[in-house]
N, C-alpha and C. Protein backbone atom coordinates (compact mmCIF):
# COMPACT_ATOMS: atom_id res chain seq x y z
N UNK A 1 72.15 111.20 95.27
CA UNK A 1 73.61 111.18 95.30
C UNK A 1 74.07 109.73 95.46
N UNK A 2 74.80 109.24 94.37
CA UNK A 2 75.75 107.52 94.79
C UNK A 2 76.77 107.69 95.09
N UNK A 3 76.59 106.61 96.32
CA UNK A 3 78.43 106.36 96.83
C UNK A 3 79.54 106.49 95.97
N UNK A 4 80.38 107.16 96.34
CA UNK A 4 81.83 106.90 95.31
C UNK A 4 82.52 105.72 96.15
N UNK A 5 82.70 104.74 95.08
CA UNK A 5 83.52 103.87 95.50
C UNK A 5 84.82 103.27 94.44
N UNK A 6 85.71 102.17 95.11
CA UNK A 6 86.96 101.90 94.75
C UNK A 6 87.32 100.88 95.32
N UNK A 7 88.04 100.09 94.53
CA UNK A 7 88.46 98.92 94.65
C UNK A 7 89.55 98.45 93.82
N UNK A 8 90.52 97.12 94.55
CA UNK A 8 91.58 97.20 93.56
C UNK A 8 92.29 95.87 94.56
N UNK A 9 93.00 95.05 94.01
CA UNK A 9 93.05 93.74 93.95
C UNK A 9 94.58 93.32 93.78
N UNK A 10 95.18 92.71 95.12
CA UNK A 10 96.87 91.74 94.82
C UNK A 10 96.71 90.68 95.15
N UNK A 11 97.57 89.90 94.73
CA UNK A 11 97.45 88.25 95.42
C UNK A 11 99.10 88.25 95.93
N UNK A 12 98.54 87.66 96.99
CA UNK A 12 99.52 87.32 97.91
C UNK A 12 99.92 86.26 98.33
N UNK A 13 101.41 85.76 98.51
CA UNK A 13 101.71 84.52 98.84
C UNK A 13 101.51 83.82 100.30
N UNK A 14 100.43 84.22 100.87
CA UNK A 14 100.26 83.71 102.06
C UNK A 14 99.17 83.37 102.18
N UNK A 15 98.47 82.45 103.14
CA UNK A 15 97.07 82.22 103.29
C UNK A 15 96.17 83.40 103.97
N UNK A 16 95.27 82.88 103.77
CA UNK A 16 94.35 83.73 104.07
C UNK A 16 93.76 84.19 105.59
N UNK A 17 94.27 82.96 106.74
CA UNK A 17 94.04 83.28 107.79
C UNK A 17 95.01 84.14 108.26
N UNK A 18 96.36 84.08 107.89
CA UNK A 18 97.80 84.88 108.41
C UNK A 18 97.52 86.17 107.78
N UNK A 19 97.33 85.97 106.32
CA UNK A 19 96.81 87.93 106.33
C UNK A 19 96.12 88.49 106.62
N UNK A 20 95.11 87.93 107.55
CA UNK A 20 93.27 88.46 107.79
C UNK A 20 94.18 88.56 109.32
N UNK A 21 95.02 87.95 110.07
CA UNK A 21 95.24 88.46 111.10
C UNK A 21 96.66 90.24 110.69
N UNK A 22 97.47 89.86 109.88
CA UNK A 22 98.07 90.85 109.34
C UNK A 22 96.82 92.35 109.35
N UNK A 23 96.28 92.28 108.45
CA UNK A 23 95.48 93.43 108.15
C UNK A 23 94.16 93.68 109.19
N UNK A 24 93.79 92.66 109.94
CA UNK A 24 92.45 93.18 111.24
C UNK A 24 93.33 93.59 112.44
N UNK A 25 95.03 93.92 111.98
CA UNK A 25 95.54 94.37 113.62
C UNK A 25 96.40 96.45 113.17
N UNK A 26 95.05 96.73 113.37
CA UNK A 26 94.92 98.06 113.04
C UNK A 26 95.94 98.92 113.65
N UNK A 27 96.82 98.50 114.74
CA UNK A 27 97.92 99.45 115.02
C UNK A 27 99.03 98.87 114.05
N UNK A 28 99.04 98.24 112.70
CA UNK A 28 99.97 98.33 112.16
C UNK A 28 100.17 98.86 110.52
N UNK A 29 98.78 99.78 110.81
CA UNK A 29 98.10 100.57 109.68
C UNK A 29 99.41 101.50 109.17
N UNK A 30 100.12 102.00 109.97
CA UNK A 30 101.20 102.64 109.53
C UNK A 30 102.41 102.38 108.80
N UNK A 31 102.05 100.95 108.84
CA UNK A 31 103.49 100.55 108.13
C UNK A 31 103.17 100.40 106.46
N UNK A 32 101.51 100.76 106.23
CA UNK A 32 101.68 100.41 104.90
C UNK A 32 100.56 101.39 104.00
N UNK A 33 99.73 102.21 104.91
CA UNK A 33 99.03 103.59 104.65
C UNK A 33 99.93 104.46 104.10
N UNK A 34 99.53 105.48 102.79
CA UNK A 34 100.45 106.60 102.63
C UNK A 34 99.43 107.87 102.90
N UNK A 35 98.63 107.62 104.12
CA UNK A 35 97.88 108.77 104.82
C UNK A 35 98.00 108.18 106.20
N UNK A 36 97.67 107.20 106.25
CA UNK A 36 96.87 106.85 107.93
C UNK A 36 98.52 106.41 108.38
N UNK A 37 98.83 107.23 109.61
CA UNK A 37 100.45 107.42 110.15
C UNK A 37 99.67 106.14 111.40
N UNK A 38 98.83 106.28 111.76
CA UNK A 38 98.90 105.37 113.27
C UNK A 38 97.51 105.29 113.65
N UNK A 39 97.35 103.92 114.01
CA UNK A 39 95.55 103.78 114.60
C UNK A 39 96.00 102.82 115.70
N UNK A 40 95.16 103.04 117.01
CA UNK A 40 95.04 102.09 118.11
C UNK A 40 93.75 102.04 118.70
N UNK A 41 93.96 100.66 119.15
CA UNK A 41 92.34 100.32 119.73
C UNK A 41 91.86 101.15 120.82
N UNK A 42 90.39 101.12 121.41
CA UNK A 42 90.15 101.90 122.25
C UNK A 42 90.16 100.71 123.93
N UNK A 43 90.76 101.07 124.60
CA UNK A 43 91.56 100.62 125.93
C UNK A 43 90.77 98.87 125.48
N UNK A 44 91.66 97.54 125.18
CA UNK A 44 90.72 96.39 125.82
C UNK A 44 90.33 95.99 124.86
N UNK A 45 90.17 96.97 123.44
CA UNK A 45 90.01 96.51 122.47
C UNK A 45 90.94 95.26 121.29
N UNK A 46 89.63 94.92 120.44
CA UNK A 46 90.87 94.29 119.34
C UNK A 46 89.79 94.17 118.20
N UNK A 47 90.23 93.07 116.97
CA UNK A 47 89.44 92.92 115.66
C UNK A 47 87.89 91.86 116.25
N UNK A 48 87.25 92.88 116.55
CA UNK A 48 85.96 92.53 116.51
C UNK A 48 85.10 93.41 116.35
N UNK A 49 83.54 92.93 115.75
CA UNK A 49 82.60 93.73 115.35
C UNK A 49 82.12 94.28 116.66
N UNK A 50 82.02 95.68 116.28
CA UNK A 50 81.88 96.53 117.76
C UNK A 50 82.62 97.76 118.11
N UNK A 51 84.35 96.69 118.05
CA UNK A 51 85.25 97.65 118.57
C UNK A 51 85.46 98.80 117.48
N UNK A 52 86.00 99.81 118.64
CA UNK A 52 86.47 101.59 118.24
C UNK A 52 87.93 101.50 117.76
N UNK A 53 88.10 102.02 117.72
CA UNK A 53 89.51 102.63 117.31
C UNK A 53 89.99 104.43 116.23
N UNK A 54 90.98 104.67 116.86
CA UNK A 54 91.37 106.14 116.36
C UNK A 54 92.55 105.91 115.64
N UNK A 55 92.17 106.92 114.20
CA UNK A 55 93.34 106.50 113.76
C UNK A 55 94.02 108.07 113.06
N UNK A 56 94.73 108.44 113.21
CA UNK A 56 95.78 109.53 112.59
C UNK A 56 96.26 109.46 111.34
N UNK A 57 95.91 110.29 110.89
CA UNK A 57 96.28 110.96 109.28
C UNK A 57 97.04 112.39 109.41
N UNK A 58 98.20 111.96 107.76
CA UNK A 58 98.90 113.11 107.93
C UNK A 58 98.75 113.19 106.61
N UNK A 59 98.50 114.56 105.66
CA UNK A 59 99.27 114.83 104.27
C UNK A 59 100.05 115.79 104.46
N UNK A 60 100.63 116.38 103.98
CA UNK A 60 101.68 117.52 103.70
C UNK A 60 100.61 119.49 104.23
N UNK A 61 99.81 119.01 104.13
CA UNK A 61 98.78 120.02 104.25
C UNK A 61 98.05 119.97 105.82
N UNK A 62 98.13 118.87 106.26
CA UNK A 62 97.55 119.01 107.73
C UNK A 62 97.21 117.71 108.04
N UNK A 63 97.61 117.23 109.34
CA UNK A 63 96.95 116.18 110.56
C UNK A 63 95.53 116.10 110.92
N UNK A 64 94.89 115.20 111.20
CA UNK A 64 93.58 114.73 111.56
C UNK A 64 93.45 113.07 111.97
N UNK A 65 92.82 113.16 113.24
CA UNK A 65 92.20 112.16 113.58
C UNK A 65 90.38 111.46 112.76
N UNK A 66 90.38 110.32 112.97
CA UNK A 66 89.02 109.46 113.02
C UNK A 66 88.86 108.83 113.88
N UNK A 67 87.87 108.86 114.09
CA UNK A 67 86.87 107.22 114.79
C UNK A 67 86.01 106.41 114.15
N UNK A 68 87.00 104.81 114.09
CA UNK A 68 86.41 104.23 113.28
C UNK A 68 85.73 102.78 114.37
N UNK A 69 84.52 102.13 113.53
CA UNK A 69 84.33 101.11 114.25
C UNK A 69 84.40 99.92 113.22
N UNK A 70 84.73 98.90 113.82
CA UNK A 70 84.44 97.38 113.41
C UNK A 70 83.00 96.82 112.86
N UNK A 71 83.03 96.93 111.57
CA UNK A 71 81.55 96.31 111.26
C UNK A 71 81.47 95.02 110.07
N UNK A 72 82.69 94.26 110.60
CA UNK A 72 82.96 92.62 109.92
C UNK A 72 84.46 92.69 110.23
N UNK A 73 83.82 91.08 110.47
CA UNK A 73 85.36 90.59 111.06
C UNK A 73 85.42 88.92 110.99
N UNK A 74 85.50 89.11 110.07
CA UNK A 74 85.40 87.38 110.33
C UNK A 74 86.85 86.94 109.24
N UNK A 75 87.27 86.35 110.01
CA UNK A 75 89.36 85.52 109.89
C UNK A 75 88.81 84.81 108.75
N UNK A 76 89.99 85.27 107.97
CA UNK A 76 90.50 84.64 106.93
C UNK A 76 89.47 85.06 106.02
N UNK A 77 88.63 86.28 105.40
CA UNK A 77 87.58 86.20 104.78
C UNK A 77 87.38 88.09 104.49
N UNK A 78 87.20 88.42 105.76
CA UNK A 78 86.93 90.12 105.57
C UNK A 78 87.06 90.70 107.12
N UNK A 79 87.47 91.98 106.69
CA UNK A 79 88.00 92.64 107.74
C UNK A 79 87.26 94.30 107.48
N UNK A 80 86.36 94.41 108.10
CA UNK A 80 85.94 96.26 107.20
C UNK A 80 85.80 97.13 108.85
N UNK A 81 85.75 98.54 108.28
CA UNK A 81 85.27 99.29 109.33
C UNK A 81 84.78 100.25 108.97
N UNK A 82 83.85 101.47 109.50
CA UNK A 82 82.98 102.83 109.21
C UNK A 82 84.00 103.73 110.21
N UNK A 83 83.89 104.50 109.04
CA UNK A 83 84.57 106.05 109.72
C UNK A 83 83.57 107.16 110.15
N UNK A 84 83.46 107.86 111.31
CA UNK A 84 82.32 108.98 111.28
C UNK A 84 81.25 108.44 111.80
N UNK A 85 80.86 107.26 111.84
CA UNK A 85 79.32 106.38 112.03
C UNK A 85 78.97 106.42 110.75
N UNK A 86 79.69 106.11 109.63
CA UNK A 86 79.02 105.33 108.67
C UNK A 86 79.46 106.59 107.25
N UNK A 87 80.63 107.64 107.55
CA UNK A 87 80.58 108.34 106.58
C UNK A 87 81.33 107.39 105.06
N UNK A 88 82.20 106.81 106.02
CA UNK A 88 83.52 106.07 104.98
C UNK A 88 83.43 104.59 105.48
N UNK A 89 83.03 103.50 104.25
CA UNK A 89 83.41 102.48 104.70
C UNK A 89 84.62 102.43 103.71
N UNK A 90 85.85 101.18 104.95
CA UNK A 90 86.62 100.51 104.58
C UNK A 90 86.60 98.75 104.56
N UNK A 91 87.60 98.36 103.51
CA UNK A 91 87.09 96.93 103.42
C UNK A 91 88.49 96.10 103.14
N UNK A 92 88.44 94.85 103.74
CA UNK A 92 89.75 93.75 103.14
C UNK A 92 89.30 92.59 102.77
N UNK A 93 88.93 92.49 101.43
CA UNK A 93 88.24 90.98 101.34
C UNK A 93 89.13 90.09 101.31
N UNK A 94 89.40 88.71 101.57
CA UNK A 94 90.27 88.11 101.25
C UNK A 94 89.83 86.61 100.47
N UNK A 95 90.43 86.01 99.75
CA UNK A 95 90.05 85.27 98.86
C UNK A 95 90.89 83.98 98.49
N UNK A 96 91.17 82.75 99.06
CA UNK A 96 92.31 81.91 98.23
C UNK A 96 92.13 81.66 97.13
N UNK A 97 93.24 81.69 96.74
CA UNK A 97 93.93 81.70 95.48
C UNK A 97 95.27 81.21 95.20
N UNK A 98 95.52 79.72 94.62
CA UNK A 98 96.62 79.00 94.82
C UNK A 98 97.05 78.45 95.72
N UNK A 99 97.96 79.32 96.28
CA UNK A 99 98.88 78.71 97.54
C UNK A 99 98.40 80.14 98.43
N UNK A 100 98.29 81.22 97.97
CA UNK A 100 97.81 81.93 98.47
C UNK A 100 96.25 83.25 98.23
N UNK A 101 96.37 84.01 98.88
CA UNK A 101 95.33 85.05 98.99
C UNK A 101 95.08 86.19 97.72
N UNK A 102 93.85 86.47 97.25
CA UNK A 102 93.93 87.48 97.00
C UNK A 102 93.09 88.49 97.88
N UNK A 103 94.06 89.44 97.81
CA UNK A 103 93.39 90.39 99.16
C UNK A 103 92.95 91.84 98.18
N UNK A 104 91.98 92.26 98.57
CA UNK A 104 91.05 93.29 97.97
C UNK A 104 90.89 94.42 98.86
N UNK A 105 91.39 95.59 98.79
CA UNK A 105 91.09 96.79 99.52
C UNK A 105 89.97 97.29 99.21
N UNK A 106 88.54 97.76 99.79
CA UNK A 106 87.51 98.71 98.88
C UNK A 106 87.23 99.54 99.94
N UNK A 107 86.78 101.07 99.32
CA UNK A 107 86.66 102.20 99.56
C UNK A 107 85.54 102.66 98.98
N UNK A 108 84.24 103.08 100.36
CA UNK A 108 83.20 103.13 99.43
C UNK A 108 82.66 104.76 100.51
N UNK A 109 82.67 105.83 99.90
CA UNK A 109 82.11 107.36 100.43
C UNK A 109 80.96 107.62 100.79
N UNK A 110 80.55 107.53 101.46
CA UNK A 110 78.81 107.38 101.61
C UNK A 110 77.90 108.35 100.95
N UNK A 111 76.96 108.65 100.74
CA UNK A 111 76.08 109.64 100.58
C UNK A 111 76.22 110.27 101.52
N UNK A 112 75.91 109.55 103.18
CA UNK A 112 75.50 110.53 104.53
C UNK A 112 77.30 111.01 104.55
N UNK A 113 77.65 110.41 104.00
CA UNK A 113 79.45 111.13 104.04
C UNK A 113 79.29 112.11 103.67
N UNK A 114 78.93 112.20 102.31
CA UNK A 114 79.48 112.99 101.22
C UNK A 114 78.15 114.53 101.52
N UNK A 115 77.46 114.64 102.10
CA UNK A 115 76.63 115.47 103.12
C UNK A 115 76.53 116.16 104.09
N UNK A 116 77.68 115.17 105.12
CA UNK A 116 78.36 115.48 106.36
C UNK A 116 79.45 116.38 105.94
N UNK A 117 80.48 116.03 104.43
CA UNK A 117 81.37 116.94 104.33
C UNK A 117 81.11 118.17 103.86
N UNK A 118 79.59 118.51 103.18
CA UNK A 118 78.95 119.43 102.76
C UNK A 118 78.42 120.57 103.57
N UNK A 119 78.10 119.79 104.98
CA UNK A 119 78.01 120.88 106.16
C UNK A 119 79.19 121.07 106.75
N UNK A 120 80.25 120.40 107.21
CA UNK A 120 81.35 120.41 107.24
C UNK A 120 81.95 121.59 106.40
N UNK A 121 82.47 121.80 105.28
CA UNK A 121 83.24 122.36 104.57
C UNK A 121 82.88 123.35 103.55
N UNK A 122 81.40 123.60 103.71
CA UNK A 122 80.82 124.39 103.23
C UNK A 122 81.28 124.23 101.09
N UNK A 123 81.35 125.57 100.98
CA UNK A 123 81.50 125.46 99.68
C UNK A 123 82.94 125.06 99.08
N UNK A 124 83.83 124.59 99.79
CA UNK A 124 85.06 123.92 99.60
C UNK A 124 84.59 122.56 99.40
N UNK A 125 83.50 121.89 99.92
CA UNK A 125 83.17 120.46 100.11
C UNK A 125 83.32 119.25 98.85
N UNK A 126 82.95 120.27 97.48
CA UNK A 126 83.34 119.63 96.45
C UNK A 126 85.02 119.36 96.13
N UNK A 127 85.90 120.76 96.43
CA UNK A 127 86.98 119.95 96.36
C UNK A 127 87.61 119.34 97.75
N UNK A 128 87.23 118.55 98.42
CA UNK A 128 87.58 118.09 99.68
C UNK A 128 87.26 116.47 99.51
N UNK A 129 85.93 116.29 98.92
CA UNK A 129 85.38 115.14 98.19
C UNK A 129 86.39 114.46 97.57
N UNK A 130 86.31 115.55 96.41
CA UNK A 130 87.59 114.83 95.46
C UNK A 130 88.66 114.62 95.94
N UNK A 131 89.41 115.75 96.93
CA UNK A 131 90.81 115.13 97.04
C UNK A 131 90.42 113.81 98.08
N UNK A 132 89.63 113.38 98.40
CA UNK A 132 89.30 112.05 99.36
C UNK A 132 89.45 110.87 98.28
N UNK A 133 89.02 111.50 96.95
CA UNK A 133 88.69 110.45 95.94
C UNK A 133 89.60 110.13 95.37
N UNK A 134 90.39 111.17 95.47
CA UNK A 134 91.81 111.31 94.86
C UNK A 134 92.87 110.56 95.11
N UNK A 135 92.83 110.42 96.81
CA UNK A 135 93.77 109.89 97.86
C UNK A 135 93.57 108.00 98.02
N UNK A 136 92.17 107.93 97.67
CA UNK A 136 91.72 106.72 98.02
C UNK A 136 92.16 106.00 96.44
N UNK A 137 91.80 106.46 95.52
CA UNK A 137 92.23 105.54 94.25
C UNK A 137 94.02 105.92 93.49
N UNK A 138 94.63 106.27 94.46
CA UNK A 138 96.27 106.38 94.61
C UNK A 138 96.66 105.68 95.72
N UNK A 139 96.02 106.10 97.16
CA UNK A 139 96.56 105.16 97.96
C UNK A 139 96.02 103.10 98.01
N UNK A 140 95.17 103.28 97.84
CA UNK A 140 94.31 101.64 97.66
C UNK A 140 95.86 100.70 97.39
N UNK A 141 96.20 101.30 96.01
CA UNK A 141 97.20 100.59 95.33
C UNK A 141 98.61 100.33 95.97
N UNK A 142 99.30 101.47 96.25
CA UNK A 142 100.03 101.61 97.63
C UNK A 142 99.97 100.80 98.48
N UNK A 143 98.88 100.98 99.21
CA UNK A 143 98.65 99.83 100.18
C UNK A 143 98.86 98.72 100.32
N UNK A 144 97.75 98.32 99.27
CA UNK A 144 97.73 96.64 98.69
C UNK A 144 99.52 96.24 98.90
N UNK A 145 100.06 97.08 97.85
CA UNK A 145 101.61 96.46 97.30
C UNK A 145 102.76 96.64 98.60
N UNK A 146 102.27 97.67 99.44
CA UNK A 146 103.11 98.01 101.07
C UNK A 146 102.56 96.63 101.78
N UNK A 147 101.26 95.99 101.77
CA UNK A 147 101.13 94.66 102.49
C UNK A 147 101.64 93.56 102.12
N UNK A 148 101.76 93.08 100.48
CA UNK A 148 102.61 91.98 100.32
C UNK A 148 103.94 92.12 100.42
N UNK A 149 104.47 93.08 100.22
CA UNK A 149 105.90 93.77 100.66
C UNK A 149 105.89 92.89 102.36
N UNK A 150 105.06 93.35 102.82
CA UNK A 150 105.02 93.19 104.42
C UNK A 150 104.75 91.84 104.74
N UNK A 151 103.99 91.52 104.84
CA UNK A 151 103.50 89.75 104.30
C UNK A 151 104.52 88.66 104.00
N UNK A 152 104.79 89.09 102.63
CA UNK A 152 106.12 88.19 102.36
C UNK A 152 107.12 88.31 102.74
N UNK A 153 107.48 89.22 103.13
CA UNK A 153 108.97 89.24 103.57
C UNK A 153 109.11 89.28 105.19
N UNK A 154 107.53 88.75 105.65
CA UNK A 154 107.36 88.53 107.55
C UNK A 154 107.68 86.88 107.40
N UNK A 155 107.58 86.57 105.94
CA UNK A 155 107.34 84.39 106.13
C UNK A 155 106.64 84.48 106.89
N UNK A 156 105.28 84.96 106.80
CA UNK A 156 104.21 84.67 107.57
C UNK A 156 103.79 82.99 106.98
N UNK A 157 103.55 82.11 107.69
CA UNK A 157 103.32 80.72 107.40
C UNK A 157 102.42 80.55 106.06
N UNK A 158 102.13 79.79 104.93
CA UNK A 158 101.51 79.26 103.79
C UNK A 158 100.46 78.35 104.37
């Protein structure tokens, strides 16, 4: 079984250290997710490799929590985390470009994911997959364009 993955790419008018702090401060996942309503650190926490954090999802169909951890973090460069212990990685590469960034969302499903949702969800698991696959290469784009929205219009410094 191969990972399903996704990826997808904006450039942004800001540098790269101001959006790597923008996007590694995970309680402000809500302002630009069109699933993930709210994530906060676990007590003490912040953007480092290690830390936990929970984050809340809503679709029209039902609420759910995750636990995700920090597994890269390094400013101005990449920002990722694992959902589940490793079912879902997430990713923010960041890249200069001009005057500013290009910032890269990727979304990659694991095998041990895509396994876990198989015992999980039994014979629904195939369509549960997909609508994950579904959500991730509709929302990616969303995202991306909800952060320079956010970004530029914070005049976060150049």
């Amino acid at each position: 079984m191969a990972a399903l993955e996704f990826s997808h790419s904006i450039d942004v008018s800001v540098d790269p250290e101001s959006l790597y702090t923008l996007v590694s401060d995970v309680t402000r996942t809500g302002e630009w997710s069109p699933v993930c309503r709210a994530c906060w650190w676990d007590e003490g926490d912040g953007p480092r490799v290690g830390a936990f954090f929970t984050g809340r999802n809503e679709t029209p169909a039902r609420t759910w929590e995750t636990r995700s951890q920090v597994v890269a973090a390094e400013p101005g460069r990449l920002f990722a985390w694992e959902v589940n212990g490793g079912w879902v990685r997430w990713e923010f590469s960041l890249e200069p470009v001009g005057g500013g960034t290009r910032l890269t969302e990727s979304w990659t499903f694991t095998p041990e994911g895509q396994n876990g949702f198989r015992e999980r969800f039994g014979d629904d698991a195939d369509n549960q997959i997909a609508e994950r696959t579904d959500a991730a290469h509709r929302g990616i784009p969303e995202t991306l364009a909800a952060i320079k929205k956010i970004a530029e219009g914070d005049q976060l410094p150049v």
